[in-house]
Structure formats: structure tokens, C-alpha cells
C-alpha atoms as a PDB file:
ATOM      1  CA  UNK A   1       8.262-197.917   4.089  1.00  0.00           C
ATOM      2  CA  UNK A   2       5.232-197.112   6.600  1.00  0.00           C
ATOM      3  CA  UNK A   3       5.924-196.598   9.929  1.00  0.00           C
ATOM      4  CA  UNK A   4       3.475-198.349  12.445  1.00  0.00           C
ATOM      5  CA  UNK A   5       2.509-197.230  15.875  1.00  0.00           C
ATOM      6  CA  UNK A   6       2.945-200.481  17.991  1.00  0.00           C
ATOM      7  CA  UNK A   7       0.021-198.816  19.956  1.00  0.00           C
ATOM      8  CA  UNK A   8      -2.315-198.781  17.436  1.00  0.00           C
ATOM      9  CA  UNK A   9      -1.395-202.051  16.224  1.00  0.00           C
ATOM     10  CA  UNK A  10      -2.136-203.667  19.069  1.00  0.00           C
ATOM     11  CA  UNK A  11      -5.670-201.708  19.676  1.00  0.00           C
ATOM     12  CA  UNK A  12      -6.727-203.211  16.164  1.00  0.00           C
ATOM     13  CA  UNK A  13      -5.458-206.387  17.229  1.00  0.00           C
ATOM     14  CA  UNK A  14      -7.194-206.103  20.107  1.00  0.00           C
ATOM     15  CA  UNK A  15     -10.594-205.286  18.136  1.00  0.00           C
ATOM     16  CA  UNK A  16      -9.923-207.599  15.526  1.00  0.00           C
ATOM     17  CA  UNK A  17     -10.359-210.304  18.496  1.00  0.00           C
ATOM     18  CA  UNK A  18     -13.126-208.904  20.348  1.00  0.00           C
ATOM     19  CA  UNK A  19     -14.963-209.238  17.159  1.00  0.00           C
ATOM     20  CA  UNK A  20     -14.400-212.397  16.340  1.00  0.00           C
ATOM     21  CA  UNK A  21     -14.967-213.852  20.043  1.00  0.00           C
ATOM     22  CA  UNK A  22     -18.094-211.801  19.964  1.00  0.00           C
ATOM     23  CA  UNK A  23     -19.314-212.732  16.601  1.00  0.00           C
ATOM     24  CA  UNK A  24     -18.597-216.596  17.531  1.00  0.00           C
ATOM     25  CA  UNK A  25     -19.991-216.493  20.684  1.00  0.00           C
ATOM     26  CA  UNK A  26     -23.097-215.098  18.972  1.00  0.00           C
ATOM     27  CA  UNK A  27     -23.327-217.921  16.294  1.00  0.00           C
ATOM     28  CA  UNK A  28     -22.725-220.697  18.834  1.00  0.00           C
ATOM     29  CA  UNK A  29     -25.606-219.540  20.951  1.00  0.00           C
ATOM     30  CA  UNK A  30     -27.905-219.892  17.280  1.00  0.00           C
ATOM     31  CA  UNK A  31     -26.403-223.110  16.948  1.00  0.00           C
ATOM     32  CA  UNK A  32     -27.042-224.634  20.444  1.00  0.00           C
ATOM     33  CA  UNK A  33     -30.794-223.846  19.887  1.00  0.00           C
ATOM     34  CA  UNK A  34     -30.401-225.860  16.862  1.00  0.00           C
ATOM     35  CA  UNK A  35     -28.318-228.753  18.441  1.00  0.00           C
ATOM     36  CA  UNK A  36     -31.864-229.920  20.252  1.00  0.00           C
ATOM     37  CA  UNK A  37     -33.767-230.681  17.120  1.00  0.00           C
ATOM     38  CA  UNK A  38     -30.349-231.796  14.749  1.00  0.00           C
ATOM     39  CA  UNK A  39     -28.680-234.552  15.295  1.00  0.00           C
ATOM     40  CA  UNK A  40     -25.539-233.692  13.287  1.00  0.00           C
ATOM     41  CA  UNK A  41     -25.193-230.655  15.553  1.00  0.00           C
ATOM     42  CA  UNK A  42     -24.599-233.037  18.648  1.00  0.00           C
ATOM     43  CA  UNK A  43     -21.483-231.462  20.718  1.00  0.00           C
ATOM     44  CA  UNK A  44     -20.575-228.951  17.534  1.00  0.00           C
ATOM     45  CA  UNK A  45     -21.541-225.981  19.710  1.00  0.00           C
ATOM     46  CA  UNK A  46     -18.919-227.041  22.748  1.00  0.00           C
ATOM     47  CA  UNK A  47     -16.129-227.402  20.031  1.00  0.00           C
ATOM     48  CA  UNK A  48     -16.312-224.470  18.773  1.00  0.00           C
ATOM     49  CA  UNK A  49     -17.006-222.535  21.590  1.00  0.00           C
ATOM     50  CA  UNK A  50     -13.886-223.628  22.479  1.00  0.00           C
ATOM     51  CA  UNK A  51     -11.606-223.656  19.465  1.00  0.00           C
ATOM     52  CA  UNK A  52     -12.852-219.897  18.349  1.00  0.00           C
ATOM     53  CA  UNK A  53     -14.744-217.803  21.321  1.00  0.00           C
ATOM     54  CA  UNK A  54     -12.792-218.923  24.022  1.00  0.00           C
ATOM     55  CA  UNK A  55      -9.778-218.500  22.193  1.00  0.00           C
ATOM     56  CA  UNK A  56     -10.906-214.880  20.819  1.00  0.00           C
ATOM     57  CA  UNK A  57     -11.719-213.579  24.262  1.00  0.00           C
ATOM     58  CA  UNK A  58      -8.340-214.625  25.755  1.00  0.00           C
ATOM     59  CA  UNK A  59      -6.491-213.171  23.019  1.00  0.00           C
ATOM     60  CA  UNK A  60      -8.666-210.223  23.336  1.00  0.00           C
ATOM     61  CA  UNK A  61      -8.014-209.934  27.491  1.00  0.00           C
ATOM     62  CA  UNK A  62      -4.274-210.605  27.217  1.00  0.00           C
ATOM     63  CA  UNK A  63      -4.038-207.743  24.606  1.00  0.00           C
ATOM     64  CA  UNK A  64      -5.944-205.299  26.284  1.00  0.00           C
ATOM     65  CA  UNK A  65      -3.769-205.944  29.508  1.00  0.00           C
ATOM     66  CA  UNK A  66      -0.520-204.960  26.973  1.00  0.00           C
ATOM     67  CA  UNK A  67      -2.543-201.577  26.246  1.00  0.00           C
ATOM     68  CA  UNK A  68      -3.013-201.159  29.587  1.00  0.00           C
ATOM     69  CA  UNK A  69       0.571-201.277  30.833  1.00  0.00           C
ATOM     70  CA  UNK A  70       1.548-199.420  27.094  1.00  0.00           C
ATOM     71  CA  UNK A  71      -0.380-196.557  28.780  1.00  0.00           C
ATOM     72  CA  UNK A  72       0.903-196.930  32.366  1.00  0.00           C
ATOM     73  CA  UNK A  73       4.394-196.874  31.029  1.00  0.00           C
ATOM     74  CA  UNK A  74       4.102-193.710  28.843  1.00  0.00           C
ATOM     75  CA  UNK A  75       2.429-191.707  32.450  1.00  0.00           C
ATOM     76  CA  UNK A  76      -0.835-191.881  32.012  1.00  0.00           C
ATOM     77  CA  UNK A  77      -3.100-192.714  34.626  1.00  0.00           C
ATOM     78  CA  UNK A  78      -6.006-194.611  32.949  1.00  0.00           C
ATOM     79  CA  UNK A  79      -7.472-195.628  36.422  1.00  0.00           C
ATOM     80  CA  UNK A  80      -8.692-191.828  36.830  1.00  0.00           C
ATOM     81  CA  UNK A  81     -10.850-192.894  33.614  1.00  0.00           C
ATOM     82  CA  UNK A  82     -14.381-194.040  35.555  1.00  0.00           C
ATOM     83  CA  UNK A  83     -15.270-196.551  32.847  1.00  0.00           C
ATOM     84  CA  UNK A  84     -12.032-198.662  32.919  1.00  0.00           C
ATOM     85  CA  UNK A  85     -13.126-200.173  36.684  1.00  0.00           C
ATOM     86  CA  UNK A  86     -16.821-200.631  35.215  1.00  0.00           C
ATOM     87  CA  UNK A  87     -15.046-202.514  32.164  1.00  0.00           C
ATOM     88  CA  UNK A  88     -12.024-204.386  33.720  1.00  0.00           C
ATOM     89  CA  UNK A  89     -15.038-206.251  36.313  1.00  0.00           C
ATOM     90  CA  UNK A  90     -16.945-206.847  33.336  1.00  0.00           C
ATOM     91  CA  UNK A  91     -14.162-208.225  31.779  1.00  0.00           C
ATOM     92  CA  UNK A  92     -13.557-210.518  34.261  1.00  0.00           C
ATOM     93  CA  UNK A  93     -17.013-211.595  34.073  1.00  0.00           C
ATOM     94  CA  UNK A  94     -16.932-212.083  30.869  1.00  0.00           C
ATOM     95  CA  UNK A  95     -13.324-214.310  30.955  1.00  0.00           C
ATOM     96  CA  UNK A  96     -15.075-217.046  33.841  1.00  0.00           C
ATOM     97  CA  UNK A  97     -18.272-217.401  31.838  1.00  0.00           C
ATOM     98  CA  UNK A  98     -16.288-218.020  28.637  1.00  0.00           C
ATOM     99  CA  UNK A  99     -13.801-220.764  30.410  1.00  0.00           C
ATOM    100  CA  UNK A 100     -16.835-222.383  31.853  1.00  0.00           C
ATOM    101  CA  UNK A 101     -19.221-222.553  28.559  1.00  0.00           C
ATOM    102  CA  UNK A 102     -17.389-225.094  26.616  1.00  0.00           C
ATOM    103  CA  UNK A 103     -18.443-227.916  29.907  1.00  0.00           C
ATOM    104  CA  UNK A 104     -22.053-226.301  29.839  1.00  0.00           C
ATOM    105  CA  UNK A 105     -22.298-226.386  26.035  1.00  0.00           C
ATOM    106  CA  UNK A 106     -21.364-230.209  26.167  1.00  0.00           C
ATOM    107  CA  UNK A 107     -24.112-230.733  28.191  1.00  0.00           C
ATOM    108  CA  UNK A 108     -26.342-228.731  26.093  1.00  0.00           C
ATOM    109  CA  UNK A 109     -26.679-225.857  28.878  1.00  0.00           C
ATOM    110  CA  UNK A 110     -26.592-222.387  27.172  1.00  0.00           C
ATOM    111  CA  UNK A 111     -26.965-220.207  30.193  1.00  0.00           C
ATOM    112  CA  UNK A 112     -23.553-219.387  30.620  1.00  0.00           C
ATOM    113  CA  UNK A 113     -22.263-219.054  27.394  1.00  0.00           C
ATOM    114  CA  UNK A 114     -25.252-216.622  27.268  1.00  0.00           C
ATOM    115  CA  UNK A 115     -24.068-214.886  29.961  1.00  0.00           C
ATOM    116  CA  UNK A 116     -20.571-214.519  28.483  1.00  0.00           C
ATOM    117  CA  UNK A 117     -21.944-212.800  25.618  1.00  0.00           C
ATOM    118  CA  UNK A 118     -24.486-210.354  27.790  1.00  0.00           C
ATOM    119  CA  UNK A 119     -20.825-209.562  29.756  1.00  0.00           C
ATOM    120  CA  UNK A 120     -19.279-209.021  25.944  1.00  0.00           C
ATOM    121  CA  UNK A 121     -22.109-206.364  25.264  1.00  0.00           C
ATOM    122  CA  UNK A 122     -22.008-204.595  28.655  1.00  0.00           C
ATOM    123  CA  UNK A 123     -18.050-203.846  28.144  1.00  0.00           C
ATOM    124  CA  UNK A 124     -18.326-202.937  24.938  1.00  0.00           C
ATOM    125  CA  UNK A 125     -21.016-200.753  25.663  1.00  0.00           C
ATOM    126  CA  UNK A 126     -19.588-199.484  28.798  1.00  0.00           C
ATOM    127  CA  UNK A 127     -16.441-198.767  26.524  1.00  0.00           C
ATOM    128  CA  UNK A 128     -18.367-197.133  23.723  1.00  0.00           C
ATOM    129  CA  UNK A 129     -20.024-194.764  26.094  1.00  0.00           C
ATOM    130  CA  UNK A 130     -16.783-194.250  28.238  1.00  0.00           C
ATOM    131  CA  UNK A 131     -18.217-190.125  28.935  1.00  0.00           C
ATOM    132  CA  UNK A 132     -21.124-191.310  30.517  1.00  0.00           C
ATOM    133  CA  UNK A 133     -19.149-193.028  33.682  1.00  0.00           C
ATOM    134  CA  UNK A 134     -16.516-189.571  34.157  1.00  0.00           C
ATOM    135  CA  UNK A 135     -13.546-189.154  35.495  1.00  0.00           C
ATOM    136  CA  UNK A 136     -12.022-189.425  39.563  1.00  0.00           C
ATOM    137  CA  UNK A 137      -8.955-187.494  40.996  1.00  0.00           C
ATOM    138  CA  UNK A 138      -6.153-189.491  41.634  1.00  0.00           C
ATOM    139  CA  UNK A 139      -4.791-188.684  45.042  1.00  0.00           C
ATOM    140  CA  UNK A 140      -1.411-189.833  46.792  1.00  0.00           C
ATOM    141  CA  UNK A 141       1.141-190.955  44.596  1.00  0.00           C
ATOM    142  CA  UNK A 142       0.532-191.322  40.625  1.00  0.00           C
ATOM    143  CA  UNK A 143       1.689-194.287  38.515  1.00  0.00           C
ATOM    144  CA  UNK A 144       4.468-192.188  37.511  1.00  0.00           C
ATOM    145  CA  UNK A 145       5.906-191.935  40.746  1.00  0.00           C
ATOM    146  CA  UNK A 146       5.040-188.011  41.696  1.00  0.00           C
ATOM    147  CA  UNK A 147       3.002-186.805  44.634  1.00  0.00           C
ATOM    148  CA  UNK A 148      -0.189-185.146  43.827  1.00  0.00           C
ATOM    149  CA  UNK A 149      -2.226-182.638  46.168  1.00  0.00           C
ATOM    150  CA  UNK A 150      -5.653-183.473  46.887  1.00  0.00           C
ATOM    151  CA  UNK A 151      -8.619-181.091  47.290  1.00  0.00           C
ATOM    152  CA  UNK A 152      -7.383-177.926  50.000  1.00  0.00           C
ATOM    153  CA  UNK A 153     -10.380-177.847  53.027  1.00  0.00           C
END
């Protein structure tokens, strides 16, 4: 019988929903430039927007928080990691434009969802290229509970 990492599971659940909320939210926005012209389009592009993407990117947020605690509770400090504060504000982004796009889509307005998916890109890319952003010292008291010395003058 294999034994699973509840970890790892979770990361690939985690991907498994970015993609799809990213993939959606990528169709949709082909879609609403074809809802003008089509008439059989009408109001699709609002429904599913918010049957699939929306859906997606709250799984997707709600999972990622898990990971984040996962990690907290095991000692690490993922704060020190200088992408994750980039990421988590992007995320955030990303989470208001989605919840308002469904109302903007049903009056044919793509600019937020559009928006939702630039936020999408810019975590994922931030997260890709995690290196790039560095680390910080964590001074004061860790997430573990211990006191760590700063920098000696």
C-alpha cells in the first residue's frame, strides 16, 4: 500500500486548482469577446466565471492557507522567504477581482476579470521565480516560540 505525504497531496491539490481557475479564467475572457457578436453567448461568460474560476481560485487560496500553517506547524518560518509577502498581496488581489467578475461579466465588463487573471500570472510568476525576491532575517521571537539574536553593532 503507498504511503502519501499529506503535504504533497495537498500542494498538487493546490496546483491542480490553480490550473483549472487559471485555465477558466483564460477561456472566459475568449468567450466574453465573443459574447458581443453571439447571441447564444449572452450571460454564458458570468456563469461560468462563477461556477468554475471563482470556484478554482477559492479552492486554490483556502489550500494554500493549509500549506501555509502545515509549514508553520512543522518550525519553519516561511515569512523569512521574500517572495511569500510579494505573493500572499497578489493573492489577495487576485481573490477581490475574482469575487467581483461574475457582476462585471453580467454586464459584459471584462476589465476585472482581466485583472484577476494578470494577478493569477504575477503570483505564479512571482512563485516560479521565488530566488529572485531573497530572503530577510527574522528577528525577535520565531514562529516556533524561541528568541533569535539580531545583527551585533
Amino acid at each position: 500500500m503507498p504511503h502519501f505525504n499529506p503535504y504533497d497531496f495537498i500542494k498538487w491539490l493546490h496546483l491542480v486548482a490553480l490550473a483549472m481557475g487559471g485555465g477558466a479564467a483564460m477561456i472566459i475572457l475568449i468567450l466574453a469577446g465573443l459574447e458581443d457578436s453571439r447571441a447564444d453567448l449572452k450571460g454564458m461568460t458570468s456563469l461560468l466565471w462563477k461556477r468554475t474560476a471563482a470556484w478554482a481560485f477559492r479552492l486554490a487560496v483556502v489550500l494554500g492557507l493549509v500549506l501555509l500553517f502545515m509549514r508553520i506547524h512543522d518550525g519553519d518560518q516561511p515569512f523569512a522567504a521574500g517572495y511569500l509577502h510579494w505573493k500572499l498581496t497578489l493573492v489577495f488581489l487576485l481573490l477581490m477581482c475574482s469575487e467581483m467578475s461574475t457582476k462585471a461579466l453580467a454586464r459584459s465588463r471584462r476589465g476585472v476579470a482581466m485583472l484577476a487573471f494578470m494577478f493569477f500570472l504575477m503570483a505564479t510568476f512571482v512563485t516560479v521565480n521565488r530566488d529572485a525576491f531573497g530572503t530577510r532575517r527574522v528577528h525577535g521571537l520565531s514562529f516556533t516560540g524561541a528568541v533569535e539574536q539580531g545583527p551585533n553593532p
